[in-house]
N, C-alpha and C. Protein backbone atom coordinates (compact mmCIF):
# COMPACT_ATOMS: atom_id res chain seq x y z
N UNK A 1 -13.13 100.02 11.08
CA UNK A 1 -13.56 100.92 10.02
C UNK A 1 -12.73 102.19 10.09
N UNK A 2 -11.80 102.90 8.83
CA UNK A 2 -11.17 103.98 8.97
C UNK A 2 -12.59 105.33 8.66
N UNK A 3 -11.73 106.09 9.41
CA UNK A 3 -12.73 107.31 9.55
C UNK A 3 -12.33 107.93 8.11
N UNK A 4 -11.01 108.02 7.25
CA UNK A 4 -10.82 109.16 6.11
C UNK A 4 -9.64 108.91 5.89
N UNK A 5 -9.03 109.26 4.88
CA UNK A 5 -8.01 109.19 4.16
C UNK A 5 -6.59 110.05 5.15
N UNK A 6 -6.71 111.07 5.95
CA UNK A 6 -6.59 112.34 6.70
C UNK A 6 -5.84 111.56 7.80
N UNK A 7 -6.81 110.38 8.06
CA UNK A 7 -6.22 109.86 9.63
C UNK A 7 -5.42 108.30 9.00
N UNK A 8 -4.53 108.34 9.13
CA UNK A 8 -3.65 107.25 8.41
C UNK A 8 -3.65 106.13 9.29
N UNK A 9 -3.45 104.91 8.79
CA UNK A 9 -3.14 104.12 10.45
C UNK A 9 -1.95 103.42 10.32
N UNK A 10 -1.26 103.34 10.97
CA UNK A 10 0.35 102.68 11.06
C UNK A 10 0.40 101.95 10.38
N UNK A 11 -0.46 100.52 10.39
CA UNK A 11 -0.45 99.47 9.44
C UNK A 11 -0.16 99.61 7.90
N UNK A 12 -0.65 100.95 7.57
CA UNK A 12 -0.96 101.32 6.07
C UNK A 12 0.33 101.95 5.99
N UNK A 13 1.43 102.42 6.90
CA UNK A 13 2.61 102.74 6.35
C UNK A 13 3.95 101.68 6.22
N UNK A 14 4.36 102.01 4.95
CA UNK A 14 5.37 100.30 4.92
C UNK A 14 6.34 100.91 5.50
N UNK A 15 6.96 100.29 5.94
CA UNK A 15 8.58 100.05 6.89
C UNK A 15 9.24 100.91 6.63
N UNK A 16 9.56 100.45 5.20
CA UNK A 16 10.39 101.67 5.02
C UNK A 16 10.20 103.02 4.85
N UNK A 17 9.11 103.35 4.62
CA UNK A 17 8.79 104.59 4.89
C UNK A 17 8.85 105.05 5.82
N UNK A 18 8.50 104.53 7.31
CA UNK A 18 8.62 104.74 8.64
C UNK A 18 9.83 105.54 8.91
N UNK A 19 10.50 104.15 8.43
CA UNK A 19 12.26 104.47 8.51
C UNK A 19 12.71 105.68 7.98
N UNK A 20 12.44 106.08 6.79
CA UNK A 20 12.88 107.18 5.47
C UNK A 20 12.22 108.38 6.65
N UNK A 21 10.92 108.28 7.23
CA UNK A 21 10.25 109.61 7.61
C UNK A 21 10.82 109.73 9.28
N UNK A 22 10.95 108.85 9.47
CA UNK A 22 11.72 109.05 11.37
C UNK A 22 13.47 109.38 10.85
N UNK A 23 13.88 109.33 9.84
CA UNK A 23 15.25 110.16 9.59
C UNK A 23 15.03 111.51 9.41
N UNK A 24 13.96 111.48 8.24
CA UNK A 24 14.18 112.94 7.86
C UNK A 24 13.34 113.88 8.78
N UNK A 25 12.71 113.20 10.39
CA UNK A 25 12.30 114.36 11.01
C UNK A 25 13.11 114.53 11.87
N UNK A 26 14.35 113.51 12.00
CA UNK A 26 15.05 114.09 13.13
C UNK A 26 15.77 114.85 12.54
N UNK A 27 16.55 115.14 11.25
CA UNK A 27 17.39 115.41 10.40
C UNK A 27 16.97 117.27 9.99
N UNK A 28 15.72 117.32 9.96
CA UNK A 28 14.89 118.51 9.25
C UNK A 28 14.71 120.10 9.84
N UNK A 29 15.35 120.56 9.88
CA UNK A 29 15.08 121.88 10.08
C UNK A 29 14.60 123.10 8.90
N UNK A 30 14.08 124.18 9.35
CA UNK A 30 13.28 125.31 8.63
C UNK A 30 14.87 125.68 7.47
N UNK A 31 15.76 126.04 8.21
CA UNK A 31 17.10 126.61 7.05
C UNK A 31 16.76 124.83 6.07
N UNK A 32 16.60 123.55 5.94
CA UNK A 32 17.08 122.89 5.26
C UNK A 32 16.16 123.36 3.78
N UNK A 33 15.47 123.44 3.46
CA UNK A 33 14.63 123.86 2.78
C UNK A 33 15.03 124.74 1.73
N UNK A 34 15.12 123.76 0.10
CA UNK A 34 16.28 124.07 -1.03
C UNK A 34 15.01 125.51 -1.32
N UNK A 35 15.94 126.67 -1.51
CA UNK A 35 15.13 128.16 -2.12
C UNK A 35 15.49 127.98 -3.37
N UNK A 36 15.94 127.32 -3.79
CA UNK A 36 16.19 126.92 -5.25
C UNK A 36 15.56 126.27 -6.00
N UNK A 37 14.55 125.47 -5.42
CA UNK A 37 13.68 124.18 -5.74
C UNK A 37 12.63 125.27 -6.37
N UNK A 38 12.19 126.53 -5.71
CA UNK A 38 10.71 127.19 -6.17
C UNK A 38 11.10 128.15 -7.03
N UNK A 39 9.89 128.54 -7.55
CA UNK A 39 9.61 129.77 -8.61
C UNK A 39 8.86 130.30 -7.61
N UNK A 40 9.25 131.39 -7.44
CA UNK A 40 8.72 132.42 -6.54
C UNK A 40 8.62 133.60 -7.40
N UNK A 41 7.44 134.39 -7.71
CA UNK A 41 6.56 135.35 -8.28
C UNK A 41 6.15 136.78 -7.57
N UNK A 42 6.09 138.01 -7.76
CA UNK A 42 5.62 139.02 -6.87
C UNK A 42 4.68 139.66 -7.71
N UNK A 43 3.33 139.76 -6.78
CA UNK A 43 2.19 140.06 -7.77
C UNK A 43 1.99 141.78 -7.00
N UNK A 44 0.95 142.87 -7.25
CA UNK A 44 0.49 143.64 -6.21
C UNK A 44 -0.47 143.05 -5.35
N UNK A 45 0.01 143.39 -4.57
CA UNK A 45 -0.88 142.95 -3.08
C UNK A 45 -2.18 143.86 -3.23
N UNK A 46 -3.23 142.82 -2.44
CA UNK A 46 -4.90 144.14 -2.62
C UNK A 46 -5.00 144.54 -0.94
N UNK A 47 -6.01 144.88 -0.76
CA UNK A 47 -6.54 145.57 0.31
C UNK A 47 -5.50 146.87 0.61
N UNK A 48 -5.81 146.93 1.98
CA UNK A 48 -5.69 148.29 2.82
C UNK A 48 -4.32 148.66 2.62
N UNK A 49 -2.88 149.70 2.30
CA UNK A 49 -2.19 150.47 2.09
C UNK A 49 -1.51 151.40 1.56
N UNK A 50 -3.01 152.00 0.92
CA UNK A 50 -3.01 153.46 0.44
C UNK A 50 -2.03 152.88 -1.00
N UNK A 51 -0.66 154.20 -1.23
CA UNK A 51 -0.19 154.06 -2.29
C UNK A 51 0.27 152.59 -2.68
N UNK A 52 1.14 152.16 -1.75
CA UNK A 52 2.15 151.09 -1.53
C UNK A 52 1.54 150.17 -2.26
N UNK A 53 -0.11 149.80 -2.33
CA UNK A 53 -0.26 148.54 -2.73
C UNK A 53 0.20 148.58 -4.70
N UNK A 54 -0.15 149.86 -4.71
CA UNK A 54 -0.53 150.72 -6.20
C UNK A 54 1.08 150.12 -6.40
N UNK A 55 1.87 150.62 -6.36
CA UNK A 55 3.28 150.67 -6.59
C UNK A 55 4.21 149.95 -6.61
N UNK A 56 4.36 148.74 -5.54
CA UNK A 56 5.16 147.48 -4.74
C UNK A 56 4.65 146.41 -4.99
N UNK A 57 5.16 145.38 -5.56
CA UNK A 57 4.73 144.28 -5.93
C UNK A 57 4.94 143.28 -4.37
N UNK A 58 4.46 143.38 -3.86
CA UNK A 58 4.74 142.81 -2.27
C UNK A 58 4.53 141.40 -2.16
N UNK A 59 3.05 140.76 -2.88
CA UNK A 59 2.61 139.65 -2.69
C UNK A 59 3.19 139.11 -3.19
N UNK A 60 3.31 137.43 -2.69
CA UNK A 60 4.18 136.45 -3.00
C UNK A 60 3.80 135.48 -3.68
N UNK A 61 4.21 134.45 -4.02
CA UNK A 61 3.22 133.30 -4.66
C UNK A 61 5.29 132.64 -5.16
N UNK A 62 4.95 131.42 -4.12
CA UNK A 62 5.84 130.11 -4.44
C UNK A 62 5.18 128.84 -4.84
N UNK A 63 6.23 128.41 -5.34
CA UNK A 63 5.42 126.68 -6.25
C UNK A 63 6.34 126.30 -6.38
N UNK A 64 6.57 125.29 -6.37
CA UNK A 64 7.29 123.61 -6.99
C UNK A 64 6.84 122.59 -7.27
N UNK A 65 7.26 122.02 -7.96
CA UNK A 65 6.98 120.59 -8.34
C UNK A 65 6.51 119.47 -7.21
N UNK A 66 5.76 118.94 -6.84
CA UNK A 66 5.76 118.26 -5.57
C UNK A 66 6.08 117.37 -5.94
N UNK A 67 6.07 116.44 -7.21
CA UNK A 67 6.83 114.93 -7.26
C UNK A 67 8.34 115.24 -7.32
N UNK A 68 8.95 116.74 -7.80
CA UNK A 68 10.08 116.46 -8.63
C UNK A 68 11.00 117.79 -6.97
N UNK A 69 10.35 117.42 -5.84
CA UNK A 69 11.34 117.80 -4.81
C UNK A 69 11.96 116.16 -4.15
N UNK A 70 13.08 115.89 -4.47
CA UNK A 70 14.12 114.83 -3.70
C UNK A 70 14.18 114.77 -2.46
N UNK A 71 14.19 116.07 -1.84
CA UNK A 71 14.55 116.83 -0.42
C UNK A 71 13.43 116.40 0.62
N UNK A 72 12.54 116.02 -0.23
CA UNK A 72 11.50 115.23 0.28
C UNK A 72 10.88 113.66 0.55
N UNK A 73 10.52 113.26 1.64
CA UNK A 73 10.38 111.43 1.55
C UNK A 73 8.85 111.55 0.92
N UNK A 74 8.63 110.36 0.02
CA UNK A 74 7.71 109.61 -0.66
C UNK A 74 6.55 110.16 -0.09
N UNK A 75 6.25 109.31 1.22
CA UNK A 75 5.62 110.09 2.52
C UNK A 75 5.20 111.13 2.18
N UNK A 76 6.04 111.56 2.91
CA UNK A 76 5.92 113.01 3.46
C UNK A 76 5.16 113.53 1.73
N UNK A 77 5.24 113.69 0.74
CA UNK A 77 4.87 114.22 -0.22
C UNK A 77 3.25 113.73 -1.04
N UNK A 78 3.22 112.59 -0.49
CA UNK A 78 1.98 112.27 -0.71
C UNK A 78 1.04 112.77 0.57
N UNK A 79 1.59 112.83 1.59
CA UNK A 79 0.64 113.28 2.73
C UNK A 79 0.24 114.78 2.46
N UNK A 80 1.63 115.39 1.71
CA UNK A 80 1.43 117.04 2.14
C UNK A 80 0.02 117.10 0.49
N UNK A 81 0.12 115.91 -0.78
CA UNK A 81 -1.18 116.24 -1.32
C UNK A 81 -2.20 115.71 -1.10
N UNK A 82 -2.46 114.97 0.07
CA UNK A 82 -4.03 114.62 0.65
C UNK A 82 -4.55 115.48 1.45
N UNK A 83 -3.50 116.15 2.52
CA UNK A 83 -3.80 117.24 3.44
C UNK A 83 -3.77 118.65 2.92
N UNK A 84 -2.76 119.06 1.85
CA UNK A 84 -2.98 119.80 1.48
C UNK A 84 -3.65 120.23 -0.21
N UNK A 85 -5.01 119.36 -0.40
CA UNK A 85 -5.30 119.37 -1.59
C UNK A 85 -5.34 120.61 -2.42
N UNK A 86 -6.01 121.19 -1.55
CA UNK A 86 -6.50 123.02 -2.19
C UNK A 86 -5.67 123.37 -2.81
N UNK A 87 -4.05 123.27 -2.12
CA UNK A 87 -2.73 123.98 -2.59
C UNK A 87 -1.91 123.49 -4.13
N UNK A 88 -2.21 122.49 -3.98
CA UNK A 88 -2.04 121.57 -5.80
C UNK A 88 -2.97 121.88 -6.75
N UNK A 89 -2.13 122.24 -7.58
CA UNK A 89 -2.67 122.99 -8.74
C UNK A 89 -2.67 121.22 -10.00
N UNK A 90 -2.92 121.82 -11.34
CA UNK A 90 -3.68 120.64 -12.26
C UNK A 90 -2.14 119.90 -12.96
N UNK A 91 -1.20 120.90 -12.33
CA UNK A 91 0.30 120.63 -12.92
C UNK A 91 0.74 119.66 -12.08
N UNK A 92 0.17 119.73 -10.62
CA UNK A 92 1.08 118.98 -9.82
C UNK A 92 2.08 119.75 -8.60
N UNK A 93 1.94 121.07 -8.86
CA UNK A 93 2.58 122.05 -7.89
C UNK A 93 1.87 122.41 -6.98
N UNK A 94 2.66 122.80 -6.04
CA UNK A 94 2.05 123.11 -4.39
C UNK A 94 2.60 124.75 -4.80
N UNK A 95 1.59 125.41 -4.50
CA UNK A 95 1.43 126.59 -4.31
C UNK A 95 1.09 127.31 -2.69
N UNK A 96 1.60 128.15 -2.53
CA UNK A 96 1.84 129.17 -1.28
C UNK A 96 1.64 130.36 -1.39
N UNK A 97 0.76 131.26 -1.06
CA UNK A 97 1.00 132.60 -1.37
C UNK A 97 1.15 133.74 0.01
N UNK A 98 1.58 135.19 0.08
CA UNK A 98 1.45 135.42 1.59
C UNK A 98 1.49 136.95 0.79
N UNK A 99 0.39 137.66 1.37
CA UNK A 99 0.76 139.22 1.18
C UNK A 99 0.53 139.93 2.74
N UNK A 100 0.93 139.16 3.80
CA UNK A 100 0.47 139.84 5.04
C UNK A 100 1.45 141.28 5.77
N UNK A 101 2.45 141.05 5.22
CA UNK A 101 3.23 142.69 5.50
C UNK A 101 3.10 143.03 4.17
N UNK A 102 3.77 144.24 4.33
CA UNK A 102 4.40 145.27 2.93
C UNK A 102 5.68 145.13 2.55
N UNK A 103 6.30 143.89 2.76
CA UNK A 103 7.85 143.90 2.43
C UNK A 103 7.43 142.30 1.72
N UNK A 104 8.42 142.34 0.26
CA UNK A 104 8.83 141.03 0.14
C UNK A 104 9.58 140.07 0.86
N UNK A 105 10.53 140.48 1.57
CA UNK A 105 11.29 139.21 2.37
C UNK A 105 10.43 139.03 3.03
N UNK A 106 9.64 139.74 3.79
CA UNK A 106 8.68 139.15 4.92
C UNK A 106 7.73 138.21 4.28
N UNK A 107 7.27 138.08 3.36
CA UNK A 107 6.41 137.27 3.11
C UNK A 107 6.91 136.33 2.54
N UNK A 108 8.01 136.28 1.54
CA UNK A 108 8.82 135.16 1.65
C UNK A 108 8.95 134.63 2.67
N UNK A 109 9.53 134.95 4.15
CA UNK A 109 9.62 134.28 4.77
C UNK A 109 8.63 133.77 5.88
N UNK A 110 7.22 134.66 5.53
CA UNK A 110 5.96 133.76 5.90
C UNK A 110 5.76 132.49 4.57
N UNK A 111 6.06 132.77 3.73
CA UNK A 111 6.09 131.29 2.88
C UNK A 111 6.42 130.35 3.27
N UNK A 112 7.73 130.72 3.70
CA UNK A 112 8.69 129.05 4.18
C UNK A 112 8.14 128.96 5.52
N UNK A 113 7.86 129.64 6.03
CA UNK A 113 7.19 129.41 7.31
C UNK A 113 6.03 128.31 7.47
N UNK A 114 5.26 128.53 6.40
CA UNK A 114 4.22 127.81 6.17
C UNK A 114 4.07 126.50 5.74
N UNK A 115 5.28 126.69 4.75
CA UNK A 115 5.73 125.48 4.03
C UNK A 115 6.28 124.09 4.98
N UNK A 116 7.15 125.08 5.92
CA UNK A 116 7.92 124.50 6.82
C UNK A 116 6.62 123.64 8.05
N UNK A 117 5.67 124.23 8.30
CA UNK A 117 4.73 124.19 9.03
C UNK A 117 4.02 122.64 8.84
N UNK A 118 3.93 123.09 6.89
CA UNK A 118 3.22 121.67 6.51
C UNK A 118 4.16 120.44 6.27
N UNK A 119 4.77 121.03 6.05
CA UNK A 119 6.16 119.59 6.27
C UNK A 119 6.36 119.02 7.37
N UNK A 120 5.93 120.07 8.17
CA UNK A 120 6.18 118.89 9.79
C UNK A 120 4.87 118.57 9.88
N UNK A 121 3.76 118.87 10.01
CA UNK A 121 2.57 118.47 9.84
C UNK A 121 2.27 116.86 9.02
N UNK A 122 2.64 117.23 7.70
CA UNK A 122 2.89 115.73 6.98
C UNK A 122 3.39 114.90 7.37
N UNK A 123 4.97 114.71 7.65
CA UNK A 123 5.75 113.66 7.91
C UNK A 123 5.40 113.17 9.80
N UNK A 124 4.44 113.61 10.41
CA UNK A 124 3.79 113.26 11.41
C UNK A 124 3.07 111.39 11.05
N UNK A 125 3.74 110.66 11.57
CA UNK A 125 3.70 109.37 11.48
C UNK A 125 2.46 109.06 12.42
N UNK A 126 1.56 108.26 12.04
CA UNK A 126 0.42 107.73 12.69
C UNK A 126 0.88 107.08 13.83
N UNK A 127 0.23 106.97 15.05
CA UNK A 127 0.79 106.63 15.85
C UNK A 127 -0.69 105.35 16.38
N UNK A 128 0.25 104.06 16.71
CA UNK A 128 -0.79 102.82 16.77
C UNK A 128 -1.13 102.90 18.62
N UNK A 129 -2.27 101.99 18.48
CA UNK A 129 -2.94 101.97 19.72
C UNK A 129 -1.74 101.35 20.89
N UNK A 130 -1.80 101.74 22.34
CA UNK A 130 -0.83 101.41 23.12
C UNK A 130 -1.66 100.28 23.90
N UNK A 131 -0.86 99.51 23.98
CA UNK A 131 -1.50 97.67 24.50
C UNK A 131 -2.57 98.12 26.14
N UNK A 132 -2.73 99.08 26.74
CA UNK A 132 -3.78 99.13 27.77
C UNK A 132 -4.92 99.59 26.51
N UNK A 133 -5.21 100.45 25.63
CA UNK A 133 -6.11 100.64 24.51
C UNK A 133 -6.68 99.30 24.10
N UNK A 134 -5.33 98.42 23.61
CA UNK A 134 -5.65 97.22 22.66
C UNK A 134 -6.64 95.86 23.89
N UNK A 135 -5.69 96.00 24.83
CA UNK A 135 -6.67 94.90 25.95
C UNK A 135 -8.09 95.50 26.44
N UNK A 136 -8.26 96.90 26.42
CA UNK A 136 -9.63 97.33 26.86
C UNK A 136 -10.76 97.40 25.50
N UNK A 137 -10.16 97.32 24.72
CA UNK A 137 -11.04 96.67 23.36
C UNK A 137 -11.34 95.27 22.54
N UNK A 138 -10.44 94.24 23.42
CA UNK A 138 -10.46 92.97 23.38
C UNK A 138 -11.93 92.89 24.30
N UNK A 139 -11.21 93.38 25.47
CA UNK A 139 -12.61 93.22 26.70
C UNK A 139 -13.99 93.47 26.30
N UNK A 140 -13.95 94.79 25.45
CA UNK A 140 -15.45 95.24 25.21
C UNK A 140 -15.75 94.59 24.26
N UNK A 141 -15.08 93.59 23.45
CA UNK A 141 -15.50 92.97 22.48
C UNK A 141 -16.00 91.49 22.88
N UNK A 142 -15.58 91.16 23.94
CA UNK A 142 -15.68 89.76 24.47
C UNK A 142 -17.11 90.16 25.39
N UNK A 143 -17.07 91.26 25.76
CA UNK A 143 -18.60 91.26 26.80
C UNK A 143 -19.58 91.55 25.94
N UNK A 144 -19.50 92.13 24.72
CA UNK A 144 -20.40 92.60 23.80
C UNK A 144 -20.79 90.84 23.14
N UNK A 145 -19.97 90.32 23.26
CA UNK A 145 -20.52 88.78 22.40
C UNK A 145 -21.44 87.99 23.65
N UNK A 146 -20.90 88.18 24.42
CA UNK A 146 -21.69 87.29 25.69
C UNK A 146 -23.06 88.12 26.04
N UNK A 147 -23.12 89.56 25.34
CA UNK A 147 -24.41 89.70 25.81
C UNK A 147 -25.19 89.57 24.64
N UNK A 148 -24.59 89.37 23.15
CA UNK A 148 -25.19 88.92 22.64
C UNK A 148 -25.94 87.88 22.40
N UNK A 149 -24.69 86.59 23.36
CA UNK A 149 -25.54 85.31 23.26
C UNK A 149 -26.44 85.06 24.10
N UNK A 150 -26.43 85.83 25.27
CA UNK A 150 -26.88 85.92 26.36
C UNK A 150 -28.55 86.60 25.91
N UNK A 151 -28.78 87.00 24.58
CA UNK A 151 -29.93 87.99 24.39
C UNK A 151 -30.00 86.85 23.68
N UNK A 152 -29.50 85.92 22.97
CA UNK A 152 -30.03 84.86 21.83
C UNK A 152 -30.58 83.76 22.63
N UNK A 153 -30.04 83.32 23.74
CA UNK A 153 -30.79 82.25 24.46
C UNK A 153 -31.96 82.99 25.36
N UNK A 154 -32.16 84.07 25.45
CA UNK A 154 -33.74 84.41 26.23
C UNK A 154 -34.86 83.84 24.71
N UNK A 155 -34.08 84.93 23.93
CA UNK A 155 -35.14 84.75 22.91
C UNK A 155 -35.45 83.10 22.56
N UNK A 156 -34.33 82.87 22.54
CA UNK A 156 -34.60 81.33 22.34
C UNK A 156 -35.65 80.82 23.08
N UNK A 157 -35.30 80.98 24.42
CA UNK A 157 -36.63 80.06 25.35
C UNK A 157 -37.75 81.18 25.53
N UNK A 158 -37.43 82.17 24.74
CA UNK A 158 -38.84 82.80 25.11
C UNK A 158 -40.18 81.92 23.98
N UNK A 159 -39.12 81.80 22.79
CA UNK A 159 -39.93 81.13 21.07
C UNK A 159 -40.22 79.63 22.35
N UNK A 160 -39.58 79.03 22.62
CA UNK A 160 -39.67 77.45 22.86
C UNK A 160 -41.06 77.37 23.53
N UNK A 161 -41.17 78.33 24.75
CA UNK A 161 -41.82 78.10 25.90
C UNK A 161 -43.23 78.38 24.98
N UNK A 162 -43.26 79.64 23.77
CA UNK A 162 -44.42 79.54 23.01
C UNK A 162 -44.62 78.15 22.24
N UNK A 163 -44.21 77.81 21.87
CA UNK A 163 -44.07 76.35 21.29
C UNK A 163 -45.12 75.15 22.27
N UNK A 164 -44.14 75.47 23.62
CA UNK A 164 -44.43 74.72 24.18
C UNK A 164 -46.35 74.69 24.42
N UNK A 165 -46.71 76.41 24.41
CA UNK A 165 -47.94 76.55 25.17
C UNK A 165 -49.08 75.86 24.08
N UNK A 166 -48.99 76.08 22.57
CA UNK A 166 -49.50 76.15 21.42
C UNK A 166 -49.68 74.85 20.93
N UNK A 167 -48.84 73.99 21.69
CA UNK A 167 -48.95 72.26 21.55
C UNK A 167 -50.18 71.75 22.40
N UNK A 168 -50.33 72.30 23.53
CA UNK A 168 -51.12 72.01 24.59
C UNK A 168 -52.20 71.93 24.19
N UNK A 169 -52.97 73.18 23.53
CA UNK A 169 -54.14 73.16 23.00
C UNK A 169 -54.74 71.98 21.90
């Protein structure tokens, strides 16, 4: 029985995907990541810094297309919208936002940071049970049947032996 959509199991990934996602994580670094692919936006930032917030458009807000990035495996892009549902908007874009300093590059580059974060997060390949797992669940499955039958023949002669008493009379 799978626990959720969240926890994938090897079986459910085809081959080639495997293949496509064990390239592009050995392949993948934070610089690969097209800045060209997003629309990136600067809104005013709220809370605490006096004038600055009034004045500086600081906060960030990136999006792209999540079907229409290449740079990305199949995978990897369907995982980043199961795990990251909240962030998909009704268009289909993955949205990011960051107002945690007072500078735009900085939060740009808490964007990609993040981005970068969930990309390795996603393309994280399920990993299948290792054969001491698989034989110690054969086992508990084979003693679990024998005590089942083992509980079906008491009951059995427990019914018989009534049988037996109920004839007597």
């Amino acid at each position: 029985m799978r626990l959720s959509s969240t926890y994938p199991h090897i079986e459910d990934v085809a081959p080639k995907d495997v293949e496509e996602v064990q390239r592009f994580q050995a392949a993948f670094k934070r610089e690969d990541i097209p800045h060209k692919a997003f629309t990136t936006t600067f809104h005013r930032s709220g809370g605490a810094g006096g004038q600055n917030v009034n004045k500086v458009n600081t906060k960030v807000f990136m999006r792209f297309g999540l079907d229409e990035q290449a740079w990305l495996p199949h995978y990897v892009r369907r995982r980043l919208r199961e795990l990251d549902a909240k962030r998909v908007n009704s268009k289909g874009e993955y949205l990011i936002t960051s107002e945690k300093t007072r500078s735009q590059r900085h939060n740009i580059e808490d964007c990609l940071d993040r981005l970068w974060e969930s990309v390795c997060h996603a393309a994280e390949l399920p990993k299948g049970p290792d054969e001491e797992t698989v034989q110690r669940v054969e086992g508990l499955k084979k003693a679990e049947k024998a005590r089942n039958k083992e509980h079906k023949k008491r009951q059995s002669d427990r019914k018989a032996n009534r049988r037996k008493g109920f004839d007597d009379h």
